[in-house]
Protein backbone atom coordinates (compact mmCIF):
# COMPACT_ATOMS: atom_id res chain seq x y z
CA UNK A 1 60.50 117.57 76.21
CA UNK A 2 63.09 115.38 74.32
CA UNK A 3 66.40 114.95 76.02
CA UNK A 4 68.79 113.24 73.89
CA UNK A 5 72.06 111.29 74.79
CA UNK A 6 74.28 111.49 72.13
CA UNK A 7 77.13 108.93 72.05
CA UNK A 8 79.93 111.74 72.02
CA UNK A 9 78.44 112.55 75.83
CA UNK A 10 76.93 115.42 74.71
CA UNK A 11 73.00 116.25 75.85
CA UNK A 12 70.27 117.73 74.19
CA UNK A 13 67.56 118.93 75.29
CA UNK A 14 64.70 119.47 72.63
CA UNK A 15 67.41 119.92 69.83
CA UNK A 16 69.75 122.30 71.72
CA UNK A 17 73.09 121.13 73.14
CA UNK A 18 73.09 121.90 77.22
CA UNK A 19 76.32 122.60 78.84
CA UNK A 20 77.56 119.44 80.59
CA UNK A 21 78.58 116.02 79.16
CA UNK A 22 77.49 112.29 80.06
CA UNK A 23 79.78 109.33 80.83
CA UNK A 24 79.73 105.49 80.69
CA UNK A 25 81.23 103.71 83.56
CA UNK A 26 82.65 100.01 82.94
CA UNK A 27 79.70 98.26 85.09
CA UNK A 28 77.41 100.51 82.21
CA UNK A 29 76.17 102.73 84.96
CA UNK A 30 75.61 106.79 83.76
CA UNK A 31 76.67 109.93 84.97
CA UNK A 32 76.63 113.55 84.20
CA UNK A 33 79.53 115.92 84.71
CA UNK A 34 78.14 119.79 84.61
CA UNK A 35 81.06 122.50 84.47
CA UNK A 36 83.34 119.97 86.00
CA UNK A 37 81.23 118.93 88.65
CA UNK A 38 80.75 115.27 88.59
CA UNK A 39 77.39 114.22 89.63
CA UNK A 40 78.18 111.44 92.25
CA UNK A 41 74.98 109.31 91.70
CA UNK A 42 75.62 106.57 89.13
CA UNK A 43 72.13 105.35 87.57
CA UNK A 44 70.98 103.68 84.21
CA UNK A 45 70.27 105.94 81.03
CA UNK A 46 66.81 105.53 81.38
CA UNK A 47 67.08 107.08 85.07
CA UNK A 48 69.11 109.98 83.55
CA UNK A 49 67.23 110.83 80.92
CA UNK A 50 64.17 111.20 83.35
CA UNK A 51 66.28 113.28 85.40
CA UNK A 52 67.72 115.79 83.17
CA UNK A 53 63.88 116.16 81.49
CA UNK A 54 62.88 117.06 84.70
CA UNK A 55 65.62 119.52 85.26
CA UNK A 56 64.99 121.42 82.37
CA UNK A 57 61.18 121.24 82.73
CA UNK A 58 61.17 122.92 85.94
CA UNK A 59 63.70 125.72 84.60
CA UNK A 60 61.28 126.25 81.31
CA UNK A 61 58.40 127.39 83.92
């Protein structure tokens, strides 16, 4: 599964564009914002990246 940041905040996941967006804070933390719901947990891109694959893993079962 390839999950893609791209630098316009949008995410891919294995080519196609999921709803939500990403976003830099100033300290260079990441979060995602999904249908205006901020996701409160700040974490590094690597950390997000591993997140979201495992998101949409689960939901491809």
């Amino acid at each position: 599964m390839a999950v893609v940041l791209e630098p316009s905040g949008i995410v891919k996941v294995d080519g196609e564009v999921i709803p939500g967006r990403w976003h830099e804070d100033e300290l260079g933390g990441v979060y995602f914002e999904d249908e205006g719901v901020l996701s409160t947990d700040t974490m590094s891109k690597d950390a997000l990246l591993k997140k979201l694959s495992e998101m949409y893993s689960r939901q491809s079962r």
